[in-house]
PDB file of N, CA and C in Angstrom:
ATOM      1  N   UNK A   1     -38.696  -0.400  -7.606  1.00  0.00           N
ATOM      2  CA  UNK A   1     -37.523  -0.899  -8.273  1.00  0.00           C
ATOM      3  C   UNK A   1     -37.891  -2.217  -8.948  1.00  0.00           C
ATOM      4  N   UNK A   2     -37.499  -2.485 -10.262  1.00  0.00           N
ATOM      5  CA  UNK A   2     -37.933  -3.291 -10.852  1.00  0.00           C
ATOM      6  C   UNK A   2     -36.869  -4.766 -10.940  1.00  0.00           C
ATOM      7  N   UNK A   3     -36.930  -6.168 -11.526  1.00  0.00           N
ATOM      8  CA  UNK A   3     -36.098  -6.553 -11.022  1.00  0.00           C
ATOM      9  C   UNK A   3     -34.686  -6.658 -11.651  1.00  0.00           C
ATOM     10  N   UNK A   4     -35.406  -5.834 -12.804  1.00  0.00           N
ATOM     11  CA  UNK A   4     -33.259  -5.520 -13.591  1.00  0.00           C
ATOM     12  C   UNK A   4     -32.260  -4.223 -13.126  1.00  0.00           C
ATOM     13  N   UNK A   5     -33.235  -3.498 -12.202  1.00  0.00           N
ATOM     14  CA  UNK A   5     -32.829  -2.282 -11.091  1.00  0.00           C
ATOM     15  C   UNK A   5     -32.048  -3.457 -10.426  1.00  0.00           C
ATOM     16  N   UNK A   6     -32.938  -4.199  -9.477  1.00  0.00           N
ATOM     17  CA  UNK A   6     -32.310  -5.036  -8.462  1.00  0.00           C
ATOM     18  C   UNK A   6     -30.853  -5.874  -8.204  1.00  0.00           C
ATOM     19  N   UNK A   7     -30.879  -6.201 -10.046  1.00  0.00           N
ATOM     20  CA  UNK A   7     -30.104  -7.193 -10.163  1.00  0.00           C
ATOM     21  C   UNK A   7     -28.811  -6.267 -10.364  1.00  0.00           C
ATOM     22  N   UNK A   8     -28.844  -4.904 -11.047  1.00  0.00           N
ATOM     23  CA  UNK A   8     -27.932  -3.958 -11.502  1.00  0.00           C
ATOM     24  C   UNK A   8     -27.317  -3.274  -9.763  1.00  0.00           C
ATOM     25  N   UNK A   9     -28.305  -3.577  -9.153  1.00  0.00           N
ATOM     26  CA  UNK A   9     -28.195  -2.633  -7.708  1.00  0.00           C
ATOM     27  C   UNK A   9     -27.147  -4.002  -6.523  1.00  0.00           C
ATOM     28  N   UNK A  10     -27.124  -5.043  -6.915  1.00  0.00           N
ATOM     29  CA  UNK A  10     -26.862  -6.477  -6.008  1.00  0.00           C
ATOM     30  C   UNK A  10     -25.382  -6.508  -6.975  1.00  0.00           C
ATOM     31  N   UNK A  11     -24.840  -6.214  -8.338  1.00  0.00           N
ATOM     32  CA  UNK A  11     -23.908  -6.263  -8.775  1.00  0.00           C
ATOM     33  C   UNK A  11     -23.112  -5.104  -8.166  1.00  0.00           C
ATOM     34  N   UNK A  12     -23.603  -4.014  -8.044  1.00  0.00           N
ATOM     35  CA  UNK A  12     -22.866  -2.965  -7.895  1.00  0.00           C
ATOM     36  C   UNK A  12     -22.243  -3.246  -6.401  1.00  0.00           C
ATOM     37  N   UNK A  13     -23.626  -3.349  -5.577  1.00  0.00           N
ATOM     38  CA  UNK A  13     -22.985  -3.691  -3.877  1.00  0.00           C
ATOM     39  C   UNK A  13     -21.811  -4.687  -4.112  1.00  0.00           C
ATOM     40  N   UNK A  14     -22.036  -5.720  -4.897  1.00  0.00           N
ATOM     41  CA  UNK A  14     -21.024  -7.179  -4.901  1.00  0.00           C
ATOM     42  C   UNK A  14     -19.196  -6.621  -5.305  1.00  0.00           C
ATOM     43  N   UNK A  15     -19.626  -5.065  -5.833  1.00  0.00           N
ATOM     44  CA  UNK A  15     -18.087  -4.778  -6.273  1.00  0.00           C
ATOM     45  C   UNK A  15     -17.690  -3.381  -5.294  1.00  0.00           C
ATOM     46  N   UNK A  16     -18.552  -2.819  -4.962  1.00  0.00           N
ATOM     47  CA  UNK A  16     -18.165  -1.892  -3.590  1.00  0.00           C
ATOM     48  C   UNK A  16     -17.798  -2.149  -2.765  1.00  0.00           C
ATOM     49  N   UNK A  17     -18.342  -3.384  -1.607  1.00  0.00           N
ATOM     50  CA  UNK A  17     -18.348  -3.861  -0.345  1.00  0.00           C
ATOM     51  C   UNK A  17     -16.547  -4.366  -1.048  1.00  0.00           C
ATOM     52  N   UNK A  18     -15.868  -5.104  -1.929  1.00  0.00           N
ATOM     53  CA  UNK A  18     -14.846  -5.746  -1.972  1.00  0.00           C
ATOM     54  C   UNK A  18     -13.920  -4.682  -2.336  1.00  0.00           C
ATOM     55  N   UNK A  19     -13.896  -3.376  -2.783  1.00  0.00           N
ATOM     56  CA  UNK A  19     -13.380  -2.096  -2.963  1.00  0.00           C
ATOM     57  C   UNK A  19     -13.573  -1.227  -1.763  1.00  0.00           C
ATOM     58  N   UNK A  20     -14.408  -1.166  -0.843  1.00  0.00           N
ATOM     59  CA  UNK A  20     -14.089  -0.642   0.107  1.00  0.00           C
ATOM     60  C   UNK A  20     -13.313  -1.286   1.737  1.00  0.00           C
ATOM     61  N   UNK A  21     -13.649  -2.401   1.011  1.00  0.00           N
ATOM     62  CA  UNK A  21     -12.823  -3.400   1.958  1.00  0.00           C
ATOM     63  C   UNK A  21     -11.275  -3.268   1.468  1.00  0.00           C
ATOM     64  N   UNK A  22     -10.712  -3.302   0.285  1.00  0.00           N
ATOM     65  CA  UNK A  22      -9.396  -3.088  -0.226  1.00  0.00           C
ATOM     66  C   UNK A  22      -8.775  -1.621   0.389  1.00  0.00           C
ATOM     67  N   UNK A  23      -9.525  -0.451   0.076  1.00  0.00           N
ATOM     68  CA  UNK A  23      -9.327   0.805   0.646  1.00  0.00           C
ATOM     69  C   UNK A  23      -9.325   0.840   2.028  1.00  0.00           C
ATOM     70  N   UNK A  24      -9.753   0.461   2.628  1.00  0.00           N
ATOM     71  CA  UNK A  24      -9.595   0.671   4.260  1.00  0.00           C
ATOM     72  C   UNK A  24      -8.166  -0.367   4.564  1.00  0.00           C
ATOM     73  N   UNK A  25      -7.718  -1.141   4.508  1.00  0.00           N
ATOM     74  CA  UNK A  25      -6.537  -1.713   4.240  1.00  0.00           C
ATOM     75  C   UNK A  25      -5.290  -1.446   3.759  1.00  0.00           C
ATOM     76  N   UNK A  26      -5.084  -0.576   2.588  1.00  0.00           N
ATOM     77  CA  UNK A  26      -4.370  -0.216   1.690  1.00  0.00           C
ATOM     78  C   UNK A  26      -4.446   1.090   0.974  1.00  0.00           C
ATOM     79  N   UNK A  27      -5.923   1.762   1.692  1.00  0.00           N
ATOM     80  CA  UNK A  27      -5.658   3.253   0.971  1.00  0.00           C
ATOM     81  C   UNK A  27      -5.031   4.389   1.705  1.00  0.00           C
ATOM     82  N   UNK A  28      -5.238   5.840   1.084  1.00  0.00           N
ATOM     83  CA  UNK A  28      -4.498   6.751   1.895  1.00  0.00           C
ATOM     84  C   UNK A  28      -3.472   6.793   0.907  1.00  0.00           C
ATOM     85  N   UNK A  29      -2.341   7.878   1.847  1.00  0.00           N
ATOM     86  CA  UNK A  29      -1.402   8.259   0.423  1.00  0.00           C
ATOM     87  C   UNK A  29      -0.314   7.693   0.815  1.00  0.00           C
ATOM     88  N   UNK A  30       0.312   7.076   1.642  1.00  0.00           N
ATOM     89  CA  UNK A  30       1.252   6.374   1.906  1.00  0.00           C
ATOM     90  C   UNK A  30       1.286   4.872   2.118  1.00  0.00           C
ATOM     91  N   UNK A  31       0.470   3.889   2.107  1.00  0.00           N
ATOM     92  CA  UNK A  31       0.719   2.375   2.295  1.00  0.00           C
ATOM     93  C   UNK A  31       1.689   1.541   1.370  1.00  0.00           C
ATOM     94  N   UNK A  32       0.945   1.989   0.154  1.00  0.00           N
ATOM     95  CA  UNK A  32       0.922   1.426  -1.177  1.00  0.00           C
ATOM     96  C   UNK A  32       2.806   2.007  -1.564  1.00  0.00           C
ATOM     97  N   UNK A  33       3.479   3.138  -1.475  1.00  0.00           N
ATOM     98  CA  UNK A  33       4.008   3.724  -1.416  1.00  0.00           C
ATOM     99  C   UNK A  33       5.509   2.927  -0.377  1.00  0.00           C
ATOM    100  N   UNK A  34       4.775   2.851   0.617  1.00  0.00           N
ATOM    101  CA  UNK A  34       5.511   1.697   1.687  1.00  0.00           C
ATOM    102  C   UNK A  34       5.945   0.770   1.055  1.00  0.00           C
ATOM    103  N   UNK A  35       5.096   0.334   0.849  1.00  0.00           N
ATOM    104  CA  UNK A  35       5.366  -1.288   0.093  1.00  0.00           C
ATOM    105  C   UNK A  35       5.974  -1.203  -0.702  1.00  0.00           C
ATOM    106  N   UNK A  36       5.543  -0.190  -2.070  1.00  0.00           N
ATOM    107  CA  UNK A  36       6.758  -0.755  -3.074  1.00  0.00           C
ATOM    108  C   UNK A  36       8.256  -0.611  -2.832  1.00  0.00           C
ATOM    109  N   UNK A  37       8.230   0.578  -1.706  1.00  0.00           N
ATOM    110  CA  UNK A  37       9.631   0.798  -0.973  1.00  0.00           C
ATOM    111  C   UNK A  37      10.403  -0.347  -0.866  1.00  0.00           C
ATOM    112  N   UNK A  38       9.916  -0.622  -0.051  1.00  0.00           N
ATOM    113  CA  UNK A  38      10.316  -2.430   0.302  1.00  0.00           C
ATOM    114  C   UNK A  38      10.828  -3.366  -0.702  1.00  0.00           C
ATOM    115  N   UNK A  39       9.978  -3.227  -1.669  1.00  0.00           N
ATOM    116  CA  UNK A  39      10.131  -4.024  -2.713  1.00  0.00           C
ATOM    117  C   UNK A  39      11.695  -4.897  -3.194  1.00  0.00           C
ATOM    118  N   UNK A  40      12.170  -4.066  -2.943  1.00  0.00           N
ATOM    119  CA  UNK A  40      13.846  -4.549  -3.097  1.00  0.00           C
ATOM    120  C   UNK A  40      14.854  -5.043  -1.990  1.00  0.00           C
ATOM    121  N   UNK A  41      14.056  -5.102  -1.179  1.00  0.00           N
ATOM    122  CA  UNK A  41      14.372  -5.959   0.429  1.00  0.00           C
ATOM    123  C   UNK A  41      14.065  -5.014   1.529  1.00  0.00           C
ATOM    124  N   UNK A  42      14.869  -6.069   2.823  1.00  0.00           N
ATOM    125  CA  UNK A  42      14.459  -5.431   4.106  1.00  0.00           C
ATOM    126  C   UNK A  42      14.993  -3.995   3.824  1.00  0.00           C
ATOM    127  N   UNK A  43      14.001  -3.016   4.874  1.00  0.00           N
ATOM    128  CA  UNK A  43      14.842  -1.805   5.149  1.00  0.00           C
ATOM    129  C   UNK A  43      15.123  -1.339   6.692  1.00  0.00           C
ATOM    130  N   UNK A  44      15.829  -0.495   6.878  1.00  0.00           N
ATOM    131  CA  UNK A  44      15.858   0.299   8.331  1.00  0.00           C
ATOM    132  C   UNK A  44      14.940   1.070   8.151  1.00  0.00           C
ATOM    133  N   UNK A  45      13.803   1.927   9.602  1.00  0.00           N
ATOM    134  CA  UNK A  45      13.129   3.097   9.501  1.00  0.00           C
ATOM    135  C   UNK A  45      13.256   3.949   8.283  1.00  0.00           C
ATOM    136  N   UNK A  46      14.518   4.607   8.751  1.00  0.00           N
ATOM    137  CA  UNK A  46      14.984   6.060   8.023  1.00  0.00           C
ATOM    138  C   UNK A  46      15.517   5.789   6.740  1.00  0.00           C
ATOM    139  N   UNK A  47      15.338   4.605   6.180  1.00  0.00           N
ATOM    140  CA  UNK A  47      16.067   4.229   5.021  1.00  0.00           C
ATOM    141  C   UNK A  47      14.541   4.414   4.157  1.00  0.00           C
ATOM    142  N   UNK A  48      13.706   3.626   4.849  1.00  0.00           N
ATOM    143  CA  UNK A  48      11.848   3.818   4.323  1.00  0.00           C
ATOM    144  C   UNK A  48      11.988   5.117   4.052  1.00  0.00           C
ATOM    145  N   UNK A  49      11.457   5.781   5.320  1.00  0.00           N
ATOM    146  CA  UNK A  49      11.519   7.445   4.879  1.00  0.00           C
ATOM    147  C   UNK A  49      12.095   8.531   4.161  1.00  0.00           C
ATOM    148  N   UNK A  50      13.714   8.098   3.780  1.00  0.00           N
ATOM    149  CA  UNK A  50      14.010   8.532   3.108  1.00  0.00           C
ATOM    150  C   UNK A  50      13.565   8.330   1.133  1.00  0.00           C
ATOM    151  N   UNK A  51      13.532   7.151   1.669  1.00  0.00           N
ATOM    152  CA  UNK A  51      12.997   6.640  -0.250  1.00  0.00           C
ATOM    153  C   UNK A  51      11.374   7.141  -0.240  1.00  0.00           C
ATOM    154  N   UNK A  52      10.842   6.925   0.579  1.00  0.00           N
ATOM    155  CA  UNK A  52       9.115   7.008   0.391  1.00  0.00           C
ATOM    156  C   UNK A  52       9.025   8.771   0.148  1.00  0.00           C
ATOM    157  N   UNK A  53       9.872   9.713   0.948  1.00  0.00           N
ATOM    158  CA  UNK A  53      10.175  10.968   0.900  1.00  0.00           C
ATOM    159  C   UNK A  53       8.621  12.035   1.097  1.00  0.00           C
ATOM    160  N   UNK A  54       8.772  12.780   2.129  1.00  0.00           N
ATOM    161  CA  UNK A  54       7.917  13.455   1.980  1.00  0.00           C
ATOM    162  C   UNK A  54       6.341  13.152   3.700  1.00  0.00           C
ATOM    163  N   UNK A  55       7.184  11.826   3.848  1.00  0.00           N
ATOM    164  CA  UNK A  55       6.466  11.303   5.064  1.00  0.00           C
ATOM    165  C   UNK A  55       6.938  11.422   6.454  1.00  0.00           C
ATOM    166  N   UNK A  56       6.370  11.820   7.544  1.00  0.00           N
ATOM    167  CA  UNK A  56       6.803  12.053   8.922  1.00  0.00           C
ATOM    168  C   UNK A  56       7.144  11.270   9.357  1.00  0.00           C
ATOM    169  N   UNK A  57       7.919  10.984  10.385  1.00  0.00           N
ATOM    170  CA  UNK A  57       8.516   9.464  10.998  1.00  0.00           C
ATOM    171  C   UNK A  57       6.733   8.938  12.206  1.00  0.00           C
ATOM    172  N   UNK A  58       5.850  10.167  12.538  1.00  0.00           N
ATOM    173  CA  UNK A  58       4.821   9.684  12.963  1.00  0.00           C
ATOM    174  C   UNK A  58       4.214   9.024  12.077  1.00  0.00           C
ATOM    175  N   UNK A  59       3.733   9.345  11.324  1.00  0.00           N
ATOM    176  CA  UNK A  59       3.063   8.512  10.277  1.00  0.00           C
ATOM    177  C   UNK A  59       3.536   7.419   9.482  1.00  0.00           C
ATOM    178  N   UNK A  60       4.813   7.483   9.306  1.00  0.00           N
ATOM    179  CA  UNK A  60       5.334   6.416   8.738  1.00  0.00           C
ATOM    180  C   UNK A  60       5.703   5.339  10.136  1.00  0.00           C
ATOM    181  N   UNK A  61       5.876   5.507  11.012  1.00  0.00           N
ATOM    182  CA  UNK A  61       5.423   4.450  11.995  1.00  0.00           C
ATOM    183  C   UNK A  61       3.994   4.064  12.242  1.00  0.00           C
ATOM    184  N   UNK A  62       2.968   5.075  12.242  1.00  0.00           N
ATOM    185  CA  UNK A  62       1.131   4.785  12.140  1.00  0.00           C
ATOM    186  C   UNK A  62       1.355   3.306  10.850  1.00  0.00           C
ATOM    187  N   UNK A  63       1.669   4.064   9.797  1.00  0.00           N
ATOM    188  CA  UNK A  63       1.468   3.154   8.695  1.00  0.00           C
ATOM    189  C   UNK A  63       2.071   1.748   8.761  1.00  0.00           C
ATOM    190  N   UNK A  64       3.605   1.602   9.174  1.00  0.00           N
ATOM    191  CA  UNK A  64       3.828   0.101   9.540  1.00  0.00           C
ATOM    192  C   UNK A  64       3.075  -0.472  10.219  1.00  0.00           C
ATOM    193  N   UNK A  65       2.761  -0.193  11.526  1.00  0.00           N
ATOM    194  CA  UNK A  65       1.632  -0.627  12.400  1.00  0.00           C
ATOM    195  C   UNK A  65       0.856  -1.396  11.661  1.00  0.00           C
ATOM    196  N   UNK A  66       0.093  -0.462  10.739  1.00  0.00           N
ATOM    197  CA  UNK A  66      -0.768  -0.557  10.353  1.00  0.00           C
ATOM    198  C   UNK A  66      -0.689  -1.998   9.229  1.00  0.00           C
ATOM    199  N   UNK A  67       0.500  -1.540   8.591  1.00  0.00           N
ATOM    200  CA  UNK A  67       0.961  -2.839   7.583  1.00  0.00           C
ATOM    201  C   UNK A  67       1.225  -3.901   8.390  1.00  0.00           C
ATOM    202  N   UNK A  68       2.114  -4.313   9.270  1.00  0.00           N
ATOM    203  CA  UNK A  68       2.355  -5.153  10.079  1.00  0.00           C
ATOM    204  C   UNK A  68       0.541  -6.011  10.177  1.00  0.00           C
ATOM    205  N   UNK A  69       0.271  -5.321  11.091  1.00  0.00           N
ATOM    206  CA  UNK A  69      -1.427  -5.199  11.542  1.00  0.00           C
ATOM    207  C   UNK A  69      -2.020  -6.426  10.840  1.00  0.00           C
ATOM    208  N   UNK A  70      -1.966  -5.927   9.285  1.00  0.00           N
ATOM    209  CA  UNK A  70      -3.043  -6.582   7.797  1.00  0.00           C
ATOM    210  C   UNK A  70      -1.904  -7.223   6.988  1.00  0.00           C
ATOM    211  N   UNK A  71      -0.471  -7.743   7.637  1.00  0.00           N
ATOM    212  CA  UNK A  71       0.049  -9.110   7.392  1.00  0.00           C
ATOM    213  C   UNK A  71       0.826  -8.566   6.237  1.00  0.00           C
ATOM    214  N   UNK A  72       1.572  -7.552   5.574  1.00  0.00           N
ATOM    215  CA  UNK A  72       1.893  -6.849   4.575  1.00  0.00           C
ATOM    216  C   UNK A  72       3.570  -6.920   4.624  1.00  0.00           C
ATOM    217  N   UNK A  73       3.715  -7.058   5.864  1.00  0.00           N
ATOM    218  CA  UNK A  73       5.541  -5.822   6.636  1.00  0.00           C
ATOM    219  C   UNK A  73       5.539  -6.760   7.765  1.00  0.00           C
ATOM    220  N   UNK A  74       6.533  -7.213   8.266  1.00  0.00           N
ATOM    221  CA  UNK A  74       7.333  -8.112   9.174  1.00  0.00           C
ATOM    222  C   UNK A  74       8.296  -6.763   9.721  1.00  0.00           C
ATOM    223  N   UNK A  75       8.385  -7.171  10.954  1.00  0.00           N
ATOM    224  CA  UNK A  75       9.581  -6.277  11.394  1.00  0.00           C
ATOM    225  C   UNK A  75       9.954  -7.506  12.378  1.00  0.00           C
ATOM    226  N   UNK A  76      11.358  -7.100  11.835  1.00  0.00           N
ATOM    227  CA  UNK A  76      12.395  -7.463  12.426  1.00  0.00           C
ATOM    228  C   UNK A  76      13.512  -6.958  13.228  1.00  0.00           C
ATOM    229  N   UNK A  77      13.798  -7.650  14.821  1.00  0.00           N
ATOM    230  CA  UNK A  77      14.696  -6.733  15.425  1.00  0.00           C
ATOM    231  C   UNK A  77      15.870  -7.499  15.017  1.00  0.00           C
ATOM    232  N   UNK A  78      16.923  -7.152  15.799  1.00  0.00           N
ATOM    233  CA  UNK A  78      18.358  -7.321  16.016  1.00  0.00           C
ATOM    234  C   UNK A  78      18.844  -7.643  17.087  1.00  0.00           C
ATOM    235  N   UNK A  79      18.194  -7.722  18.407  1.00  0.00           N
ATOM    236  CA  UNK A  79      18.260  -7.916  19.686  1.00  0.00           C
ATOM    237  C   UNK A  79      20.175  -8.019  20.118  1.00  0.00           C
ATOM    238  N   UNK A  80      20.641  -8.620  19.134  1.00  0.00           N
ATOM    239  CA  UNK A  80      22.227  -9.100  19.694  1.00  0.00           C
ATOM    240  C   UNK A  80      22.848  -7.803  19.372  1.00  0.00           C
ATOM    241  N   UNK A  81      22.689  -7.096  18.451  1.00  0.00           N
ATOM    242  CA  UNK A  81      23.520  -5.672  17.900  1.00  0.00           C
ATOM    243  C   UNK A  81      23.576  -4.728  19.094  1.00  0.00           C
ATOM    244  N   UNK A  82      24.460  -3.746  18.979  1.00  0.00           N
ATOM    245  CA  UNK A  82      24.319  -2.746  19.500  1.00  0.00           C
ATOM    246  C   UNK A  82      24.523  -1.504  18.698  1.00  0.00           C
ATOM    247  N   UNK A  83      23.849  -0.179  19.004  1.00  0.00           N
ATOM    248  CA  UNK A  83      22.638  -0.170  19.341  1.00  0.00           C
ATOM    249  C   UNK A  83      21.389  -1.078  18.686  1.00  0.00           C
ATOM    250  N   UNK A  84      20.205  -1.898  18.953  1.00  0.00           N
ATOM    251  CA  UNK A  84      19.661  -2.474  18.415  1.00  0.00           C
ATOM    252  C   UNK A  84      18.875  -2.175  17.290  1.00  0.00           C
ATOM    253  N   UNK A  85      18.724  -3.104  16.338  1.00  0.00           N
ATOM    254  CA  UNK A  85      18.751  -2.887  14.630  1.00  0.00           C
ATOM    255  C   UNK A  85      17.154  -3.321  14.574  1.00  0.00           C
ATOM    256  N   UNK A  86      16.203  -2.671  13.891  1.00  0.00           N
ATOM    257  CA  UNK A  86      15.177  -2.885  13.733  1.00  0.00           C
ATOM    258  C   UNK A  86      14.867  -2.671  11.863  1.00  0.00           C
ATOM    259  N   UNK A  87      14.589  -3.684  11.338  1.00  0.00           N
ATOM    260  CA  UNK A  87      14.401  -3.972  10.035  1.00  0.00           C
ATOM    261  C   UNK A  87      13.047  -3.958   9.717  1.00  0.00           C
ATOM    262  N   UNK A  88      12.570  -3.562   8.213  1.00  0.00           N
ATOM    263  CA  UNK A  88      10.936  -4.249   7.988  1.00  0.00           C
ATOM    264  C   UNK A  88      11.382  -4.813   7.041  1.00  0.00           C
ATOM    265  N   UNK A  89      10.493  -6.083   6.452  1.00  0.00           N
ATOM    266  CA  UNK A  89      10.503  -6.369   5.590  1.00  0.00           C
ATOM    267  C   UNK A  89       8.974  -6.707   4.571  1.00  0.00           C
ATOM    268  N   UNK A  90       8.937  -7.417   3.746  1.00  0.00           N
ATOM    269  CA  UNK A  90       7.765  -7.296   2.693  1.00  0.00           C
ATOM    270  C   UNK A  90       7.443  -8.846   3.063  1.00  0.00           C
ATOM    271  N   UNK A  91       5.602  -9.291   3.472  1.00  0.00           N
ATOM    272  CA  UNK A  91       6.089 -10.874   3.492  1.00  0.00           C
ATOM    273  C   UNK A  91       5.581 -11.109   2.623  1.00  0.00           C
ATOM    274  N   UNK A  92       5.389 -12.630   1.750  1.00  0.00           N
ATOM    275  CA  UNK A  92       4.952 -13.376   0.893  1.00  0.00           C
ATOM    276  C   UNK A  92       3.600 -12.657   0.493  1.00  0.00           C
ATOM    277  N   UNK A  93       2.456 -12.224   1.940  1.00  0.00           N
ATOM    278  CA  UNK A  93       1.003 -11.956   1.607  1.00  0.00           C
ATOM    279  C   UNK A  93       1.449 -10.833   0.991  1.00  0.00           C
ATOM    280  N   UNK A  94       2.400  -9.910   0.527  1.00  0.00           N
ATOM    281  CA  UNK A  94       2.155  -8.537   0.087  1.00  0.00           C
ATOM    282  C   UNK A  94       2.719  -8.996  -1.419  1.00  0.00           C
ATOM    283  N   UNK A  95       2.883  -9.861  -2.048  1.00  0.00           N
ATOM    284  CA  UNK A  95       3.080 -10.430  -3.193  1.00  0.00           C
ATOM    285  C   UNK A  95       1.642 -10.070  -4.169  1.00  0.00           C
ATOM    286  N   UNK A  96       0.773 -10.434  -3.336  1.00  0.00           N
ATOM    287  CA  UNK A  96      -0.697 -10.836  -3.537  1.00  0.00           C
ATOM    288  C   UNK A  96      -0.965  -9.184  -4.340  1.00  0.00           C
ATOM    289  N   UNK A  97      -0.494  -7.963  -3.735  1.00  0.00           N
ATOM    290  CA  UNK A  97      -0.463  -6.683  -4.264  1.00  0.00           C
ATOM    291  C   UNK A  97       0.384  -6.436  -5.859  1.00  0.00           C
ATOM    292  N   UNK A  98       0.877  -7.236  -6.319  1.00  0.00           N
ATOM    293  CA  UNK A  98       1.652  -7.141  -6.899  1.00  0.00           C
ATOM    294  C   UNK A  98       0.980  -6.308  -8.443  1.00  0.00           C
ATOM    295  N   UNK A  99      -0.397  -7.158  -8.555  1.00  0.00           N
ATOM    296  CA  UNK A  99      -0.771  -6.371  -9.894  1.00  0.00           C
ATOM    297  C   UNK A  99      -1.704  -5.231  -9.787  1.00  0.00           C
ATOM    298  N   UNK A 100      -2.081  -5.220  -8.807  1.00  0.00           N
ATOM    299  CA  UNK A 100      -2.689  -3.716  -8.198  1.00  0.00           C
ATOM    300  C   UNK A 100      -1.414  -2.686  -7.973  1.00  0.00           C
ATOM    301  N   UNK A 101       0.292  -2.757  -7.863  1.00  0.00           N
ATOM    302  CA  UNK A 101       0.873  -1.524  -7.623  1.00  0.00           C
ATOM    303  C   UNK A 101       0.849  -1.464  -9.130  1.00  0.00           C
ATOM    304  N   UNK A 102       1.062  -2.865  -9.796  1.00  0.00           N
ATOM    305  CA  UNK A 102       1.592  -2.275 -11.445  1.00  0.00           C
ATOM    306  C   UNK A 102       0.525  -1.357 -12.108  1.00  0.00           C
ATOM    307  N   UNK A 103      -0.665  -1.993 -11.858  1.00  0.00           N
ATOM    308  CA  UNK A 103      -2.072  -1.222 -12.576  1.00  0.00           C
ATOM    309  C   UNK A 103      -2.191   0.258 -12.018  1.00  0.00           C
ATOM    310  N   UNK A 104      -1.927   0.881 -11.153  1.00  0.00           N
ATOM    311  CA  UNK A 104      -1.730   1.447 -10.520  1.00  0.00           C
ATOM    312  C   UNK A 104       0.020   2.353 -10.989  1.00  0.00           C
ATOM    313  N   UNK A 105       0.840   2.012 -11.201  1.00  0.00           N
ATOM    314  CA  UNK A 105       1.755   2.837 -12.373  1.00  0.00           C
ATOM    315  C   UNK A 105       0.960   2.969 -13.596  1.00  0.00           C
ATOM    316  N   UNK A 106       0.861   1.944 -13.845  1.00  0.00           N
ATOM    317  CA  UNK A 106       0.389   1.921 -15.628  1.00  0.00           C
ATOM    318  C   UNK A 106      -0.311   3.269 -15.309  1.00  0.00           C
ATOM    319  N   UNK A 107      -1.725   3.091 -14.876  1.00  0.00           N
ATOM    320  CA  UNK A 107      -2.519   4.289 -14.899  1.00  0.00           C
ATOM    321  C   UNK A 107      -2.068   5.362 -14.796  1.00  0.00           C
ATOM    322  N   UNK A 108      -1.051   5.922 -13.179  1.00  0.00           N
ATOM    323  CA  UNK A 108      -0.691   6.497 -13.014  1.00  0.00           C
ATOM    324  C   UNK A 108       0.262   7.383 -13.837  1.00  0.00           C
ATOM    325  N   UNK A 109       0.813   6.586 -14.843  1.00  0.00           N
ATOM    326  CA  UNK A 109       1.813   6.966 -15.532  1.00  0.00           C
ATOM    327  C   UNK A 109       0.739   7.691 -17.056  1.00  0.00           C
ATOM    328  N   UNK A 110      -0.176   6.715 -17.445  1.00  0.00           N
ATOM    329  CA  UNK A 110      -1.232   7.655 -18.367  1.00  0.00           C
ATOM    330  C   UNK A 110      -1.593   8.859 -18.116  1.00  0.00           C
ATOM    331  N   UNK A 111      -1.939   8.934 -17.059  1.00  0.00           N
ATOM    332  CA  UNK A 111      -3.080  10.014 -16.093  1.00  0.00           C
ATOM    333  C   UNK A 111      -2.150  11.548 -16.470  1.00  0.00           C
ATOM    334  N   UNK A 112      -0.599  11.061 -16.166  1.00  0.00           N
ATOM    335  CA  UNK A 112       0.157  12.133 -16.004  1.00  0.00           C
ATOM    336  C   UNK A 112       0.491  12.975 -17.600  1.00  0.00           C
ATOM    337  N   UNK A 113       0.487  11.547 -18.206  1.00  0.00           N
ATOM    338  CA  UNK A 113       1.123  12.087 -19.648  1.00  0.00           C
ATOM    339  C   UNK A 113      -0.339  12.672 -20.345  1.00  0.00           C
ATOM    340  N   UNK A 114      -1.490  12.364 -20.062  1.00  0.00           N
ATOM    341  CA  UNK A 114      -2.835  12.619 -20.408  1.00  0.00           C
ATOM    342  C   UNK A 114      -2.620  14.400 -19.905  1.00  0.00           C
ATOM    343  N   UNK A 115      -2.341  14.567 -18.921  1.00  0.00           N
ATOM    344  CA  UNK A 115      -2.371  16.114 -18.394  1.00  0.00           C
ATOM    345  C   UNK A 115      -1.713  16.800 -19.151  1.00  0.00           C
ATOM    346  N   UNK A 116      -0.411  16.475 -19.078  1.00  0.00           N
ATOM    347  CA  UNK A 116       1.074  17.508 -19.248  1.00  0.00           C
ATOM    348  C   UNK A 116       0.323  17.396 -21.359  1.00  0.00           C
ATOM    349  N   UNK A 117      -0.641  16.334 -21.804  1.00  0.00           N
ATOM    350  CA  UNK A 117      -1.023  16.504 -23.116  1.00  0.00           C
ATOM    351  C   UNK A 117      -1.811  17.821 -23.667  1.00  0.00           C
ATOM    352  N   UNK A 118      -2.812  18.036 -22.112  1.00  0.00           N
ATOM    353  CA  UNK A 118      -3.847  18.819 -21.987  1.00  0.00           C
ATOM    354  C   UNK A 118      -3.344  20.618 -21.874  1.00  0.00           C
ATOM    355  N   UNK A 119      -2.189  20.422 -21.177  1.00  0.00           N
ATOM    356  CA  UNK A 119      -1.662  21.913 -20.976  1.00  0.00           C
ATOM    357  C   UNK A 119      -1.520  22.854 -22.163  1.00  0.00           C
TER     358      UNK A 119
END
């Protein structure tokens, strides 16, 4: 390997290792999905699931966990209510996502009209 291999091979690692670090965090088919749920304030469980649509209440509890976990989703109880009220909400660090969901429509929204072009 020569040393403009090297230097081409040390750029590439420098943008994988920070992309596969993003994906283990935030990939999969529901996180990202979570979140923008949220987006418009706290929710109840079944209020998530119903908007996110299509997700199990197992997994969509795996996934808060999981958000909670990597600082994304706050949950909040109710302790004084009865029966007791359990909320999530979106914190400040999931702001930080903000131009990765848009880039992420944008595309998404090409990708689709690119197909339905192709048919």
């Amino acid at each position: 390997m020569n040393s403009e291999d090297r230097v081409i091979s040390e750029e590439c690692n420098g943008v994988l290792t920070p992309i596969g670090d993003a994906l283990y965090v935030i990939g999969g088919k529901w996180k990202l999905r979570v979140i923008a749920s949220l987006k418009d304030g706290s929710m109840r469980f079944n209020e998530i699931q119903r908007t996110v649509g299509g997700i199990s209440a197992r997994v969509l509890s795996s996934e808060l966990k999981e958000l909670e976990l990597n600082g994304f989703v706050k949950r909040i109880v109710h302790a004084k209510t009865a029966p007791v009220v359990v909320e999530y909400e979106l914190t400040p660090y999931s702001d930080s996502l903000t131009e990765v969901l848009h880039a992420l429509a944008s595309w998404g929204t090409m990708h689709r009209d690119k197909l339905r072009k192709e048919r």
